[in-house]
C-alpha atoms as a PDB file:
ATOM      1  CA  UNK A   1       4.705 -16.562  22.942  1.00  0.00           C
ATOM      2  CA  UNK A   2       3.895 -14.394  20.195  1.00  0.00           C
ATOM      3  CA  UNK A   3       1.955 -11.053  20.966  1.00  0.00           C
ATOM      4  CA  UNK A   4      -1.629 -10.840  19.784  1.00  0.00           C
ATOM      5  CA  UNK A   5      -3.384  -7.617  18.559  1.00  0.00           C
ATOM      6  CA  UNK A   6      -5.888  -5.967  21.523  1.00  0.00           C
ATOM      7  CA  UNK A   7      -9.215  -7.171  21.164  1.00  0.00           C
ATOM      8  CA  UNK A   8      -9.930  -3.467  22.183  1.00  0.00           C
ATOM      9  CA  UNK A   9      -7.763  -2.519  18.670  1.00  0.00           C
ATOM     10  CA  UNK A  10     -10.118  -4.207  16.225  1.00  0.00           C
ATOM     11  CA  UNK A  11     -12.240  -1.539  14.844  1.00  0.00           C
ATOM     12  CA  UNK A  12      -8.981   0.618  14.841  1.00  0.00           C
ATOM     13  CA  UNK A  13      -7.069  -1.920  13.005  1.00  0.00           C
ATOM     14  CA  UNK A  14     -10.436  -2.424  10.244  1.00  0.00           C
ATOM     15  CA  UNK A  15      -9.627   1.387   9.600  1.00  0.00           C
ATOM     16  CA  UNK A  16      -5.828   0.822   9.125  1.00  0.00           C
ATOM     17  CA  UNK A  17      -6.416  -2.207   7.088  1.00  0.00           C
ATOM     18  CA  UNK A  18      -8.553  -0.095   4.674  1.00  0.00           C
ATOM     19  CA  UNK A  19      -6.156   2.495   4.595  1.00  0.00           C
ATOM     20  CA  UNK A  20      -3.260  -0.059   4.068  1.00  0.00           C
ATOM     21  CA  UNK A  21      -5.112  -1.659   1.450  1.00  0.00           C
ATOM     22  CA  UNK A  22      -6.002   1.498  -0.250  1.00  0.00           C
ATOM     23  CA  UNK A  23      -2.396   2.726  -0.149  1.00  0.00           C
ATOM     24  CA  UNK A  24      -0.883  -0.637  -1.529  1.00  0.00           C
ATOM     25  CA  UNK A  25      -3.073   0.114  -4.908  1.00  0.00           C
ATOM     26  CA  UNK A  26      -2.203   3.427  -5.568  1.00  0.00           C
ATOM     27  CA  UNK A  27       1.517   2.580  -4.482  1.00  0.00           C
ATOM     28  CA  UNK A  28       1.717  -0.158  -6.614  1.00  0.00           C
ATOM     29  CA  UNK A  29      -0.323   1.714  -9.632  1.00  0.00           C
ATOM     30  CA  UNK A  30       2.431   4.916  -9.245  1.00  0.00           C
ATOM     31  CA  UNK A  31       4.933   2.095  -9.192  1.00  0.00           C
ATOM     32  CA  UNK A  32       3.911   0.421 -12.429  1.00  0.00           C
ATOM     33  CA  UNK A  33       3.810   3.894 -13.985  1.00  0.00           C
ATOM     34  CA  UNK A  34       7.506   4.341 -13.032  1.00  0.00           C
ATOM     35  CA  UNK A  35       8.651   1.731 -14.449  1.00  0.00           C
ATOM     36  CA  UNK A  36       7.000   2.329 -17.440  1.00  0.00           C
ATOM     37  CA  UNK A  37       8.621   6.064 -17.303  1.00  0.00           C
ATOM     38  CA  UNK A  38      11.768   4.207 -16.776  1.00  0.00           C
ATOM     39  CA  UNK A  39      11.544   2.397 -19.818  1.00  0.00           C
ATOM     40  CA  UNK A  40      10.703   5.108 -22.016  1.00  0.00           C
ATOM     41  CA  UNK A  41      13.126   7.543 -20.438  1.00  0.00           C
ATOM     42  CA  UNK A  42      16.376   5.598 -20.171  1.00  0.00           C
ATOM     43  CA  UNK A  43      16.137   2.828 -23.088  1.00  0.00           C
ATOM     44  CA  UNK A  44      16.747   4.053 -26.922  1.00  0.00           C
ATOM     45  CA  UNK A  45      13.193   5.625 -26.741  1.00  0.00           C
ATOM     46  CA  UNK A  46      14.736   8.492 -25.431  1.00  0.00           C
ATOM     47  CA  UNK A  47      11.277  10.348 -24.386  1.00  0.00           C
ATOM     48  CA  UNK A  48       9.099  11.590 -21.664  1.00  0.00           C
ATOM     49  CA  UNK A  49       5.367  11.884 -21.094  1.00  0.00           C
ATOM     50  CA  UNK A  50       4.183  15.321 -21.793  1.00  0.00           C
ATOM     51  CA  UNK A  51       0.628  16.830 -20.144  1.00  0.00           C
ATOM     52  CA  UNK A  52      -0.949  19.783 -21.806  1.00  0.00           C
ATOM     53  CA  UNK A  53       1.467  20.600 -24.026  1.00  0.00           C
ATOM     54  CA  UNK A  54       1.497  22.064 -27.425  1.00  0.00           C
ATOM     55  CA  UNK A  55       1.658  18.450 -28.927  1.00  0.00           C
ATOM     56  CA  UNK A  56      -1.543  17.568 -26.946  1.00  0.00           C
ATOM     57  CA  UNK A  57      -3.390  16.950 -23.813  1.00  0.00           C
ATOM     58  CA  UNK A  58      -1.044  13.944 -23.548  1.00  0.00           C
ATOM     59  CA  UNK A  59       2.432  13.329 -25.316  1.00  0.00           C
ATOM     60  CA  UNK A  60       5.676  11.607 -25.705  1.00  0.00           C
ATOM     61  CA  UNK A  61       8.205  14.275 -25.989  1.00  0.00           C
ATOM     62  CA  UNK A  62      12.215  13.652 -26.556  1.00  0.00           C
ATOM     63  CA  UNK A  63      13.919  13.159 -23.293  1.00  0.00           C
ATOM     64  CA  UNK A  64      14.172  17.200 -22.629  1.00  0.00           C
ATOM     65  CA  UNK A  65      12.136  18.677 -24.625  1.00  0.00           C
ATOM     66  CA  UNK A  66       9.371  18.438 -22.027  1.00  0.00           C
ATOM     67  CA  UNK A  67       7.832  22.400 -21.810  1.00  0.00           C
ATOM     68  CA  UNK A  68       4.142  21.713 -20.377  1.00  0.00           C
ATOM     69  CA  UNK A  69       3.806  19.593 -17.354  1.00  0.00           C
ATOM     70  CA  UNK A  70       6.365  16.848 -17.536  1.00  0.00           C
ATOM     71  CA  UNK A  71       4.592  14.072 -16.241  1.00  0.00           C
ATOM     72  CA  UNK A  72       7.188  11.600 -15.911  1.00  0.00           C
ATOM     73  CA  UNK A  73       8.996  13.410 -13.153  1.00  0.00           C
ATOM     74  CA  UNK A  74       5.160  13.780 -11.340  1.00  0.00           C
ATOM     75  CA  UNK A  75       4.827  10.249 -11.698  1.00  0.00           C
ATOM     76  CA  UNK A  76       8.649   9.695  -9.920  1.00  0.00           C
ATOM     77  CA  UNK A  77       7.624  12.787  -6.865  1.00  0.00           C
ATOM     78  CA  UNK A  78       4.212  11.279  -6.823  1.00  0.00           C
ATOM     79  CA  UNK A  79       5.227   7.402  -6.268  1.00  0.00           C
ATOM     80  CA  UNK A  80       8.142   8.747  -3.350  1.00  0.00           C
ATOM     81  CA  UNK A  81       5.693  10.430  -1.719  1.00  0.00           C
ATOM     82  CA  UNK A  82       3.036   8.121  -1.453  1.00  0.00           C
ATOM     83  CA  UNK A  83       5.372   5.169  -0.509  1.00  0.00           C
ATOM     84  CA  UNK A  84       6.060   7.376   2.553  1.00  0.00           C
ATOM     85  CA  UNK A  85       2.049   7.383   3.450  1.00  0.00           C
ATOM     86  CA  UNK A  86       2.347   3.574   2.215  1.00  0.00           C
ATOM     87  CA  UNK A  87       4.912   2.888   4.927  1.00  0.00           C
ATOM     88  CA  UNK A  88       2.821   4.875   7.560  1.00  0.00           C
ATOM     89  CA  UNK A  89       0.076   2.508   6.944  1.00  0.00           C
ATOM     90  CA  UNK A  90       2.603  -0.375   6.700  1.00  0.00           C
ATOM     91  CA  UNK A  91       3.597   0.443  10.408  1.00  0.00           C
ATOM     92  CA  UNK A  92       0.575   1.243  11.356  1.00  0.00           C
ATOM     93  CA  UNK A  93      -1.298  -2.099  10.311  1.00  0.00           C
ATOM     94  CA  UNK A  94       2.253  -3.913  11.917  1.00  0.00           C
ATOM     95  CA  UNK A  95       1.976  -2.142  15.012  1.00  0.00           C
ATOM     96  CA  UNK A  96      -1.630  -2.747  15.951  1.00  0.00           C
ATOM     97  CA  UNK A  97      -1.589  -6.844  14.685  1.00  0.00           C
ATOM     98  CA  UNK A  98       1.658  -6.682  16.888  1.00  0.00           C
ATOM     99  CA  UNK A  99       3.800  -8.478  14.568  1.00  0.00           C
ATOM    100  CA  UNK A 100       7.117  -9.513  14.042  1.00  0.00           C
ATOM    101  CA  UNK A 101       9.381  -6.462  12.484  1.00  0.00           C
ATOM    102  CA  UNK A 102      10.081  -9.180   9.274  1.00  0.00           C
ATOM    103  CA  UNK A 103       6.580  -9.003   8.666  1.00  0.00           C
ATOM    104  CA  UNK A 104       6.677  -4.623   8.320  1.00  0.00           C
ATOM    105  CA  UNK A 105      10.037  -5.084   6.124  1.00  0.00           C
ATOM    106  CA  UNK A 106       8.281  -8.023   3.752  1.00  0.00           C
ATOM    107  CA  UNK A 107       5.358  -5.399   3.366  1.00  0.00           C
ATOM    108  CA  UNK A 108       7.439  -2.364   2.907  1.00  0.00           C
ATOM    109  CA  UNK A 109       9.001  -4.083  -0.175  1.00  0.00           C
ATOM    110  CA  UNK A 110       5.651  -4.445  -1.784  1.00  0.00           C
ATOM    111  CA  UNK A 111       5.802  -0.513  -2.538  1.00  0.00           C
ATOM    112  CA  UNK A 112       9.504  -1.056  -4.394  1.00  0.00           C
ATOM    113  CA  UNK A 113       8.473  -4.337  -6.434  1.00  0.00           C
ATOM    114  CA  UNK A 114       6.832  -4.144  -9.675  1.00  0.00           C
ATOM    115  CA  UNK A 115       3.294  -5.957  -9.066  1.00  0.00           C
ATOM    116  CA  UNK A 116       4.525  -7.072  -5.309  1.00  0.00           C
ATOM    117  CA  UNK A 117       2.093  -4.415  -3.732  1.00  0.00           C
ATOM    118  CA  UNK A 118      -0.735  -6.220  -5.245  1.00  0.00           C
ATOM    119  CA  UNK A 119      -0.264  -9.830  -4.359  1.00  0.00           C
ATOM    120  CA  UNK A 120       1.677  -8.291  -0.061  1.00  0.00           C
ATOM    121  CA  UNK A 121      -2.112  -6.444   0.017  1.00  0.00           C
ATOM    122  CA  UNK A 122      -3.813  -9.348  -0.752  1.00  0.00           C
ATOM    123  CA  UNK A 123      -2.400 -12.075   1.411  1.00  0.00           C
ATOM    124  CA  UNK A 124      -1.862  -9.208   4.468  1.00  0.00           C
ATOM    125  CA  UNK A 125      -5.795  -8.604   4.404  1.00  0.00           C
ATOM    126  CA  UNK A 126      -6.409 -12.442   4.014  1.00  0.00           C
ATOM    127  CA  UNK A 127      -3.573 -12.906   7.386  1.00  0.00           C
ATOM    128  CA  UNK A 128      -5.180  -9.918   9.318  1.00  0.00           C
ATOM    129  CA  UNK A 129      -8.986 -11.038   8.633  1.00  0.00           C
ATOM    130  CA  UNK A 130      -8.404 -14.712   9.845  1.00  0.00           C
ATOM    131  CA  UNK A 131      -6.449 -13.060  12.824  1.00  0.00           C
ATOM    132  CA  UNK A 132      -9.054 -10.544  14.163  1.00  0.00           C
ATOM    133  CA  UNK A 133     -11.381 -13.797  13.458  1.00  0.00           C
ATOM    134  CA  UNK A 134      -9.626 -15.835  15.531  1.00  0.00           C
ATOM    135  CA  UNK A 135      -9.253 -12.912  18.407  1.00  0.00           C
ATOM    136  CA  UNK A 136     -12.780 -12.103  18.305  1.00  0.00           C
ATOM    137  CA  UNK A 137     -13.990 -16.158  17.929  1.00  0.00           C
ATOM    138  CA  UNK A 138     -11.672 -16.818  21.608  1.00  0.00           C
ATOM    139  CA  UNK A 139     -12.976 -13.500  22.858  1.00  0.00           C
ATOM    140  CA  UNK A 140     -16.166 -14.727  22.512  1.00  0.00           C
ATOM    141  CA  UNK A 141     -15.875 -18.227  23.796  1.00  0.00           C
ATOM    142  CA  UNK A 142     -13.864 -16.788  27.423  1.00  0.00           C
ATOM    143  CA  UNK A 143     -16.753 -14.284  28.158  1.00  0.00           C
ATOM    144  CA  UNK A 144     -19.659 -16.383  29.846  1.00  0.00           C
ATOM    145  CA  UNK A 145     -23.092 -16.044  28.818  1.00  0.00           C
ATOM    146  CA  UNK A 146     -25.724 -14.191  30.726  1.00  0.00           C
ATOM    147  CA  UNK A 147     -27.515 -16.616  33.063  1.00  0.00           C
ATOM    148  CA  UNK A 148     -31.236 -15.022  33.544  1.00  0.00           C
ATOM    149  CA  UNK A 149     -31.906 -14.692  37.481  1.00  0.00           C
ATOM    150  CA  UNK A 150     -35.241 -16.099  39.098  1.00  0.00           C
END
């Protein structure tokens, strides 16, 4: 039989389902930036994104050349760091719903997938709703009603 999240849990797992959610988006935004770093970094372009520099507030610099705030390698400490509080939420949404460990691993690869953070978040808070439905909708229906005494 396959565990069941703690009726107890649901507000608790509402709170780690927003911060899940939250964490997928700015994962999966950082990620998206990355790979467009990538791409300008390591094909022919040869350059890096420049912040504050004397070429402007925001630049494309040769690969190098970067003397202001070199924003591609925030973007690349930014995105590893966050997937770390991404996978905190990923185990901590997992651990309250109680589900199988496949289930943390298939979400923990929506923070290293181009666009896969998106489209994990969505059906994960469609799967968790209509599973703290269901928990609360049996909940409901095993607890008997109040007969009034005469």
């Amino acid at each position: 039989m396959a565990l069941r999240p703690k009726l107890k849990d649901v507000p608790t797992i509402r709170g780690a389902l927003k911060f899940y959610r939250v964490f997928a988006y700015v994962t999966g935004t950082l990620l998206l930036l990355l790979v467009l770093e990538m791409i300008l970094k390591y094909t022919p372009i040869h350059r890096e994104i420049e912040l504050g520099g004397s070429n402007g507030f925001l630049a494309l610099v040769p690969d190098g050349a970067a003397r202001a705030v070199n924003l591609s390698t925030g973007i690349l400490i930014a995105h590893g760091w966050l997937y770390v509080v991404y996978l905190f939420a990923d185990f901590r949404l997992w651990s309250y719903m109680r589900w199988p460990f496949s289930r943390f691993i298939q979400i923990a690869l929506g923070g290293v997938v181009p666009f896969l953070s998106f489209i994990v978040e969505h059906f994960i808070t469609i799967r968790t709703n209509r599973e703290l439905a269901e928990l609360e909708q049996s909940a409901s229906a095993t607890i008997p009603s109040e007969v009034p005494h005469h």
